[in-house]
N, C-alpha and C. Protein backbone atom coordinates (compact mmCIF):
# COMPACT_ATOMS: atom_id res chain seq x y z
N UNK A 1 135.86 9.60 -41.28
CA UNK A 1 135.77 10.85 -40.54
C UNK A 1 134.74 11.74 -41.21
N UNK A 2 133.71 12.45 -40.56
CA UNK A 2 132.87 13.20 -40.68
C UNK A 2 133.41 14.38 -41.59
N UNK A 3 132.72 14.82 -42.84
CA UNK A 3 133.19 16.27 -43.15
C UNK A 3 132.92 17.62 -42.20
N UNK A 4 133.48 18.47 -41.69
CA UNK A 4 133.72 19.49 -41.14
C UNK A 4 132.52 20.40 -41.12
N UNK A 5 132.00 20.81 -40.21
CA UNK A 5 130.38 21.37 -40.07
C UNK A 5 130.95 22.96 -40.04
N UNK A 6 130.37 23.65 -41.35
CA UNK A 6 131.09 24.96 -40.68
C UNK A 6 130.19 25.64 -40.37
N UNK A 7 130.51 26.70 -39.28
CA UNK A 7 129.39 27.28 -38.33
C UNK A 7 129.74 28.73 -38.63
N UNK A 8 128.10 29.20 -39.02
CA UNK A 8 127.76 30.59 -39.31
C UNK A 8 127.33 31.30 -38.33
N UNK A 9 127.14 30.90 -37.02
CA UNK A 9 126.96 31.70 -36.03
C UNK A 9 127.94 32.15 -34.82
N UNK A 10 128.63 33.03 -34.85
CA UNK A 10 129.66 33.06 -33.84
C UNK A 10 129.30 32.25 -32.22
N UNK A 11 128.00 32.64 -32.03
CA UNK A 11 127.52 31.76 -30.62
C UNK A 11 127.68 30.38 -30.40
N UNK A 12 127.20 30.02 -31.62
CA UNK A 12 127.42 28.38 -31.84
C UNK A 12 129.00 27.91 -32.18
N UNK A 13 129.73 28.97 -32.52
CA UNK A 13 131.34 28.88 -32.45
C UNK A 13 131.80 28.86 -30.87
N UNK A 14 131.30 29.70 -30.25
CA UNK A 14 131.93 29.82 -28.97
C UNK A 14 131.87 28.71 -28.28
N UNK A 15 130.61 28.65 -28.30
CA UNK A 15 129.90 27.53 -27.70
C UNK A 15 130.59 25.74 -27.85
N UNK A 16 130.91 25.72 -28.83
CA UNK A 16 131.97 24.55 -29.60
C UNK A 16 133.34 24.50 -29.13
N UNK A 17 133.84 25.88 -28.70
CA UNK A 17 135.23 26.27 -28.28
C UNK A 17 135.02 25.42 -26.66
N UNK A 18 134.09 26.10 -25.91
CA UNK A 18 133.96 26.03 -24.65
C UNK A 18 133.61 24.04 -24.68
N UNK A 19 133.16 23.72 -25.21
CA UNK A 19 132.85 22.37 -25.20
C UNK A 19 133.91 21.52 -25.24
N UNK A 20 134.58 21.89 -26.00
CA UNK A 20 136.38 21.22 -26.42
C UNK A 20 136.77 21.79 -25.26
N UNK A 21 136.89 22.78 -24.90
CA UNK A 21 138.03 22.51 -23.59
C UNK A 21 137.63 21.67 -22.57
N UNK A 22 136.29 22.42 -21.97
CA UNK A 22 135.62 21.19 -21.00
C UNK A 22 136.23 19.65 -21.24
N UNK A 23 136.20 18.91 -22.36
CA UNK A 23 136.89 17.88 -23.26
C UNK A 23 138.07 17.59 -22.39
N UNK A 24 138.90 18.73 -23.00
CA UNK A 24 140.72 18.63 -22.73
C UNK A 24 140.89 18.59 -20.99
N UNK A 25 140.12 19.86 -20.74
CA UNK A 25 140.53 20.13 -19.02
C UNK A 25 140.24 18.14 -18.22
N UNK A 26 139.09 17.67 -18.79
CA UNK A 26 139.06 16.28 -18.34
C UNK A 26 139.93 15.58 -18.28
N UNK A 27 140.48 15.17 -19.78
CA UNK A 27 141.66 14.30 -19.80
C UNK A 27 142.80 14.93 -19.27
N UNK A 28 142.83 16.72 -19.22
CA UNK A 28 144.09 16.58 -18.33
C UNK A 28 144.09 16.01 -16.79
N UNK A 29 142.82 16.41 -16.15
CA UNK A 29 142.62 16.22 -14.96
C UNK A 29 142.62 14.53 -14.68
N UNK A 30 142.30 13.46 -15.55
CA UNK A 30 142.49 12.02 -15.46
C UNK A 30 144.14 11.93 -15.76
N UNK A 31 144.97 13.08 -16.64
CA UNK A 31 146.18 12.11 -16.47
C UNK A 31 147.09 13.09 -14.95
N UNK A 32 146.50 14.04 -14.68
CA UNK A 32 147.13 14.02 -13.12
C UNK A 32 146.76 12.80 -12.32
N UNK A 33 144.97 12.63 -12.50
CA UNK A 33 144.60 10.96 -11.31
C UNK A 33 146.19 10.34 -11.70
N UNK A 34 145.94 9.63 -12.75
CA UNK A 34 146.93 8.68 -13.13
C UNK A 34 148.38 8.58 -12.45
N UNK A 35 148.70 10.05 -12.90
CA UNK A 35 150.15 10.24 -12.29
C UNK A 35 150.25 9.93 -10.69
N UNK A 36 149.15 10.58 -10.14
CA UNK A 36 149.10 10.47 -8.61
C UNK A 36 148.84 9.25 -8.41
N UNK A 37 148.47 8.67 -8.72
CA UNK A 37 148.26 7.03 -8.16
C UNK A 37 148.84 6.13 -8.86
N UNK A 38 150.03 6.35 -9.70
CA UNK A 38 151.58 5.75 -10.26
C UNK A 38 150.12 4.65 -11.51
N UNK A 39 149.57 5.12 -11.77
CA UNK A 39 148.88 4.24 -12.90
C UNK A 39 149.19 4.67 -14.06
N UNK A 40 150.31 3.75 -14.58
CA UNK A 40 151.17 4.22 -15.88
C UNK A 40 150.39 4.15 -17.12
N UNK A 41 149.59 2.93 -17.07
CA UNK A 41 148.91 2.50 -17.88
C UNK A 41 147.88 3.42 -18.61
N UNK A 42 147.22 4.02 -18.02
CA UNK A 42 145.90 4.98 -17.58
C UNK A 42 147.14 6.08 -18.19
N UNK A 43 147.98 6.63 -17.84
CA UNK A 43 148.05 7.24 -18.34
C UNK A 43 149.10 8.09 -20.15
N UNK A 44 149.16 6.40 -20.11
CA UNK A 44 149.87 6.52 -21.52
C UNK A 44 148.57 6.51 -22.09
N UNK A 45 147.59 5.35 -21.84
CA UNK A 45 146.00 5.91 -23.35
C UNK A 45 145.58 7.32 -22.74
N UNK A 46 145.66 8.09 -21.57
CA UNK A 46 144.75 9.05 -21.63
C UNK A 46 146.07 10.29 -22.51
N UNK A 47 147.01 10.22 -22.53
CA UNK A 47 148.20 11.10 -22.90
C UNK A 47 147.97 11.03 -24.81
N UNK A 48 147.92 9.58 -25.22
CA UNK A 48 147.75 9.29 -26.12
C UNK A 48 145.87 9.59 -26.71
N UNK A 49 144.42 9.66 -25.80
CA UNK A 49 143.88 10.65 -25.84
C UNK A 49 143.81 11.64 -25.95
N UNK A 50 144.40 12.47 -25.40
CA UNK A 50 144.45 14.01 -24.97
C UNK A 50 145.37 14.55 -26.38
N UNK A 51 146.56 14.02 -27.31
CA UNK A 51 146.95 13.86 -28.67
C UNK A 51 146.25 14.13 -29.14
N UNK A 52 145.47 13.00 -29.56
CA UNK A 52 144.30 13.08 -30.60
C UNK A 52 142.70 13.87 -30.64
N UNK A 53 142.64 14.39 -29.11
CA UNK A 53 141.19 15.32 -28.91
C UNK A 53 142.10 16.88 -29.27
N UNK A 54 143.60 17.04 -28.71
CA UNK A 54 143.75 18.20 -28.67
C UNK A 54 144.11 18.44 -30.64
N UNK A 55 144.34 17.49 -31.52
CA UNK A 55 144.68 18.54 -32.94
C UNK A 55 143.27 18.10 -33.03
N UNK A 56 142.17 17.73 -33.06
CA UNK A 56 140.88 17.79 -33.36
C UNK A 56 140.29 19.65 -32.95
N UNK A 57 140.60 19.46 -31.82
CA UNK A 57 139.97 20.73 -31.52
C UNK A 57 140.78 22.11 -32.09
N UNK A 58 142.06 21.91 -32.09
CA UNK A 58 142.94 22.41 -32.78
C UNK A 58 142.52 23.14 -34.05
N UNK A 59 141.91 21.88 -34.97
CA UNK A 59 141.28 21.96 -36.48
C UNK A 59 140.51 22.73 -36.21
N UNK A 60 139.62 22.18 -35.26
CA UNK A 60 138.32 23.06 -35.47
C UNK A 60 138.45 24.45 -35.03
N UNK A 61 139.04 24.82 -34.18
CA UNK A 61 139.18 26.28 -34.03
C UNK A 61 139.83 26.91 -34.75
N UNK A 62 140.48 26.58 -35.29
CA UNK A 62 141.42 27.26 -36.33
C UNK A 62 140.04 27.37 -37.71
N UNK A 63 139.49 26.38 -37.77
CA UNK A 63 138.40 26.46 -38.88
C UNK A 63 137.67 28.25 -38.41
N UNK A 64 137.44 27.98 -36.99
CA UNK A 64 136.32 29.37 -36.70
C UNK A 64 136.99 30.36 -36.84
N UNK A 65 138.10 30.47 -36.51
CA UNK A 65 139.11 31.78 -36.91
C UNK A 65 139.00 31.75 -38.27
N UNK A 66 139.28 30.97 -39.35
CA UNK A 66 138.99 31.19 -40.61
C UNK A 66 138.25 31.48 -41.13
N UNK A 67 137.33 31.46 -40.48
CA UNK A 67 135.45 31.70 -40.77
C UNK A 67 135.07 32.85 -39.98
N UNK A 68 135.25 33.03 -39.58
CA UNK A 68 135.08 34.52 -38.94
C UNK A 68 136.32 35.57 -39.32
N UNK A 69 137.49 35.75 -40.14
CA UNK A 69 138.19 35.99 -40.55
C UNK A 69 139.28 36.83 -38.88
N UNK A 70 139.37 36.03 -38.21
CA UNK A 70 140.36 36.23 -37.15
C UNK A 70 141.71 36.91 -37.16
N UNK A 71 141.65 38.07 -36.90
CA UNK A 71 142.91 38.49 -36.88
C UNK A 71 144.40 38.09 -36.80
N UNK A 72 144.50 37.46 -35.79
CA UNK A 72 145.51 36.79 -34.89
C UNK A 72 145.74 35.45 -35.49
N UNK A 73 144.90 35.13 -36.34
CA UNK A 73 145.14 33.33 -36.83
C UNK A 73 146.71 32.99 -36.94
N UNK A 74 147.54 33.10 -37.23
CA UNK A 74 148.85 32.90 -37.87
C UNK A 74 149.07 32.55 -36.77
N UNK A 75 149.28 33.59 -35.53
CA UNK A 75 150.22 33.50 -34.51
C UNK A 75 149.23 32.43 -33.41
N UNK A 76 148.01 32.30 -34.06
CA UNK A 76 147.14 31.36 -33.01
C UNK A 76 147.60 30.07 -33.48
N UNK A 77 147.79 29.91 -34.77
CA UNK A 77 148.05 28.63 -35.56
C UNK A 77 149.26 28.26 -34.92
N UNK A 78 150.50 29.14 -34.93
CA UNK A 78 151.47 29.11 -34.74
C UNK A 78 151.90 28.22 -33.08
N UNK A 79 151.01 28.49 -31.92
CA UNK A 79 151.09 28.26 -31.05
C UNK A 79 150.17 26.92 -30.94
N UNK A 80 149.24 26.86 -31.34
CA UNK A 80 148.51 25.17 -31.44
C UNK A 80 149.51 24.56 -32.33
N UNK A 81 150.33 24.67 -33.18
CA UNK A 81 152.12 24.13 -33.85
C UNK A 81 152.34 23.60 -32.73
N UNK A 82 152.81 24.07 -31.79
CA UNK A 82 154.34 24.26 -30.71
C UNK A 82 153.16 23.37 -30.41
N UNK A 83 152.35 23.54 -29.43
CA UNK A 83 151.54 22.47 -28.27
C UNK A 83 151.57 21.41 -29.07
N UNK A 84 150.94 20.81 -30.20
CA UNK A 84 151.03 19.87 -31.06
C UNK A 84 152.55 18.94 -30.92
N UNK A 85 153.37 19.87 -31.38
CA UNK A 85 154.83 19.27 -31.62
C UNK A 85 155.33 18.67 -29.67
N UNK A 86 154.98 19.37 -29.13
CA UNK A 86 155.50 19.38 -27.62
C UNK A 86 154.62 17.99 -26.89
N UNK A 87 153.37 17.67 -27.24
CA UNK A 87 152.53 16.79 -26.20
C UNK A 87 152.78 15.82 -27.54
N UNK A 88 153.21 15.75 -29.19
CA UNK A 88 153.89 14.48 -29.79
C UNK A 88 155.41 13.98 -29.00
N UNK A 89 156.09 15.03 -28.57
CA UNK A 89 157.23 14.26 -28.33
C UNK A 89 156.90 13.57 -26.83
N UNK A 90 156.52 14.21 -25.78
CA UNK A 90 155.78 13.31 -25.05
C UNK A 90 155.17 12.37 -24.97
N UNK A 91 154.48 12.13 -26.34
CA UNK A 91 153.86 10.39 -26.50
C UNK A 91 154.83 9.88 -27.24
N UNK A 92 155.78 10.14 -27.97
CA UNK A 92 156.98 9.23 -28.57
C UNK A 92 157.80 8.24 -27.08
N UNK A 93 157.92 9.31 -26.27
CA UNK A 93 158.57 8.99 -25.19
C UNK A 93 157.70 8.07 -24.60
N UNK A 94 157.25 8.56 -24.15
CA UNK A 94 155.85 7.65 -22.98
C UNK A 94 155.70 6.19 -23.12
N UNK A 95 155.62 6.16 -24.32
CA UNK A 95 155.60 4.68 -25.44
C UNK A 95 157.11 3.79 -25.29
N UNK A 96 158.50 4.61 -24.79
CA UNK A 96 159.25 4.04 -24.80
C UNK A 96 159.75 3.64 -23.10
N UNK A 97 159.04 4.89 -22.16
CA UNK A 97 159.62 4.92 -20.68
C UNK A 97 158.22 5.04 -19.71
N UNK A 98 158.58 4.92 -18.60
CA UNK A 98 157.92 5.02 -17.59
C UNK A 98 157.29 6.63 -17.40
N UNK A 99 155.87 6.71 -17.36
CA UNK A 99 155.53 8.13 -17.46
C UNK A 99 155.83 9.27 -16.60
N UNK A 100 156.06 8.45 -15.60
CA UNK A 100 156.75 9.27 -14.41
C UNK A 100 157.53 9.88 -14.78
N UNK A 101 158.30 9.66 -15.50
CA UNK A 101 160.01 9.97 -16.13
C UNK A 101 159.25 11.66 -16.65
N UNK A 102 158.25 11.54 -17.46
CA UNK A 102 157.28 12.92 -17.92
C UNK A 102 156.61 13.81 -17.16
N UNK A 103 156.69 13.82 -16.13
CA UNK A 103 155.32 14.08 -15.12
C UNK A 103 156.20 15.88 -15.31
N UNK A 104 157.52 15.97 -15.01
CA UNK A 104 157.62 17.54 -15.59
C UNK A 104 157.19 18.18 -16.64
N UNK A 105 157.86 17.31 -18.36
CA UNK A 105 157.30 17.92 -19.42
C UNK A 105 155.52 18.31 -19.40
N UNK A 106 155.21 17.09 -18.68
CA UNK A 106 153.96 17.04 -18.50
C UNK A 106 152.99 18.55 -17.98
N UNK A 107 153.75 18.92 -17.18
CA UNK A 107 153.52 20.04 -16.11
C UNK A 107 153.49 21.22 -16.80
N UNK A 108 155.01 21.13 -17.38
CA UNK A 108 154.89 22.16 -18.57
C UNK A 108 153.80 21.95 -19.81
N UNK A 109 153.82 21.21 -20.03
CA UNK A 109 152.24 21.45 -21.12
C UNK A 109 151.25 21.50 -20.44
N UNK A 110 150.51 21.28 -19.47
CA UNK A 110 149.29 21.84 -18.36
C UNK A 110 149.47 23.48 -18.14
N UNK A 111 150.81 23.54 -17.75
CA UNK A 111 150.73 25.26 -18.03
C UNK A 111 150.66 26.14 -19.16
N UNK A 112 151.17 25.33 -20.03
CA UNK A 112 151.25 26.15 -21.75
C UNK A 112 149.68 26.08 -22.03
N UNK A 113 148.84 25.34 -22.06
CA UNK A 113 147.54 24.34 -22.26
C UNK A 113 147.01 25.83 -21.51
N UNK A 114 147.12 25.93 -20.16
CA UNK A 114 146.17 26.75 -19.08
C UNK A 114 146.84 28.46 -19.97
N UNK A 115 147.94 28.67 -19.90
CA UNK A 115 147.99 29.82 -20.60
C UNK A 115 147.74 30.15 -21.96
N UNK A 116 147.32 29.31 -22.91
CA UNK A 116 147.13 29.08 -23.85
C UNK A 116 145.49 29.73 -23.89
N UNK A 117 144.90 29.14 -23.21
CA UNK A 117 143.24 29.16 -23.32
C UNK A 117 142.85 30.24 -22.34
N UNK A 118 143.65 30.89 -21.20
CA UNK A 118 143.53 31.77 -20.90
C UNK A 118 143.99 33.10 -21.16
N UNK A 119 145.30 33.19 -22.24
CA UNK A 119 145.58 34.76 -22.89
C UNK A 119 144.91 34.13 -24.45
N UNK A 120 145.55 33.50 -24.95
CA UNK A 120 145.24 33.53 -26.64
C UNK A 120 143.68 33.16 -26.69
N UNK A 121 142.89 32.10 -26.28
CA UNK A 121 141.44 31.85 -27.03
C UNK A 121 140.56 32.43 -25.95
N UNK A 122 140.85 33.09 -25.09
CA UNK A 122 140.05 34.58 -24.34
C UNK A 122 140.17 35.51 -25.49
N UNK A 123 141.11 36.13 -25.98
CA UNK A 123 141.14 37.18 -27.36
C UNK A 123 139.79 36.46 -28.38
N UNK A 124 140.22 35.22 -28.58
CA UNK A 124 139.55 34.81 -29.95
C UNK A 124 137.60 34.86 -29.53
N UNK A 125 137.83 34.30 -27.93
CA UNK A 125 136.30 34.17 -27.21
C UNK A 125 135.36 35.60 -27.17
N UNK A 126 136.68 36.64 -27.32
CA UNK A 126 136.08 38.04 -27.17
C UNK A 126 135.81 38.62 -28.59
N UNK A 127 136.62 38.00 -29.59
CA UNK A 127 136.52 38.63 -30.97
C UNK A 127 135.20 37.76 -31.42
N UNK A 128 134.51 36.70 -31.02
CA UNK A 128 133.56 36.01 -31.76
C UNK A 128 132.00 36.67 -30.61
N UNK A 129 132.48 37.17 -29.66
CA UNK A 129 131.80 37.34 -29.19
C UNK A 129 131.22 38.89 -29.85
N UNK A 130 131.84 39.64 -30.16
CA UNK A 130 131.79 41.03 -30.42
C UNK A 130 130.87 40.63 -31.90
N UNK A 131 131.46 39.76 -32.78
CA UNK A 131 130.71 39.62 -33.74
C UNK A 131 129.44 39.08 -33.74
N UNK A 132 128.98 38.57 -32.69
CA UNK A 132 127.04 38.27 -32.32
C UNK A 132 126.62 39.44 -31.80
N UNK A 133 127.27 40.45 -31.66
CA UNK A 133 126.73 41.95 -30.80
C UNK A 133 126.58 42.78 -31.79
N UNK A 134 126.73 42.46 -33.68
CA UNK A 134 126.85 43.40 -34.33
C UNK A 134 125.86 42.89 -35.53
């Protein structure tokens, strides 16, 4: 694994933020395909994707909050926790049952995911932003 690039420009932070979601919004949008067209398969690796892109990006934003000294980090950390812990027990499961059986929990993390990036890393998008204006 690559050592961690840390970025001194808030633009080039944002810019990294917005790239990772683009990322996530994909694989969520392939494991709805999946679900809708009962392709279980497809969507245990993309579930088991979407795991491993979301604490990546996770890291890394939490890195830019640290680096830009982010107010809110704790309680931002705190909530990439919960999503973390919530889309693991979903792949514990997935691995043991039919994904269908998930397609609610599922739903609920698409909405935590969508409210997530639309109240909490809108704050963080506006605090990195303020700091290239100064």
């Amino acid at each position: 694994m690559d050592a961690p690039t840390i970025i001194a420009d808030p633009v080039l932070a944002l810019d990294k933020i917005e790239q990772s979601h683009k990322v996530v919004r994909g694989i969520l949008d392939g494991i709805r395909r999946s679900f809708d067209l009962n392709d279980n398969e497809s969507a245990k690796i993309l579930i088991l994707k979407l795991l491993m892109t979301e604490v990546s990006h996770f890291n890394d934003e939490e890195q830019i909050m640290e680096r830009f000294d982010y107010p809110d980090l704790s309680a931002h950390r705190a909530q990439h926790n919960q999503m973390i812990d919530a889309l693991s027990n979903i792949n514990r499961i997935i691995i043991l049952d039919d994904p269908r059986f998930l397609s609610k929990d599922f739903i609920d993390y698409l909405e935590k995911t969508q409210n997530h990036e639309e109240e909490e890393d809108v704050l963080l998008k506006k605090f990195l932003a303020s700091l290239e204006r100064q």
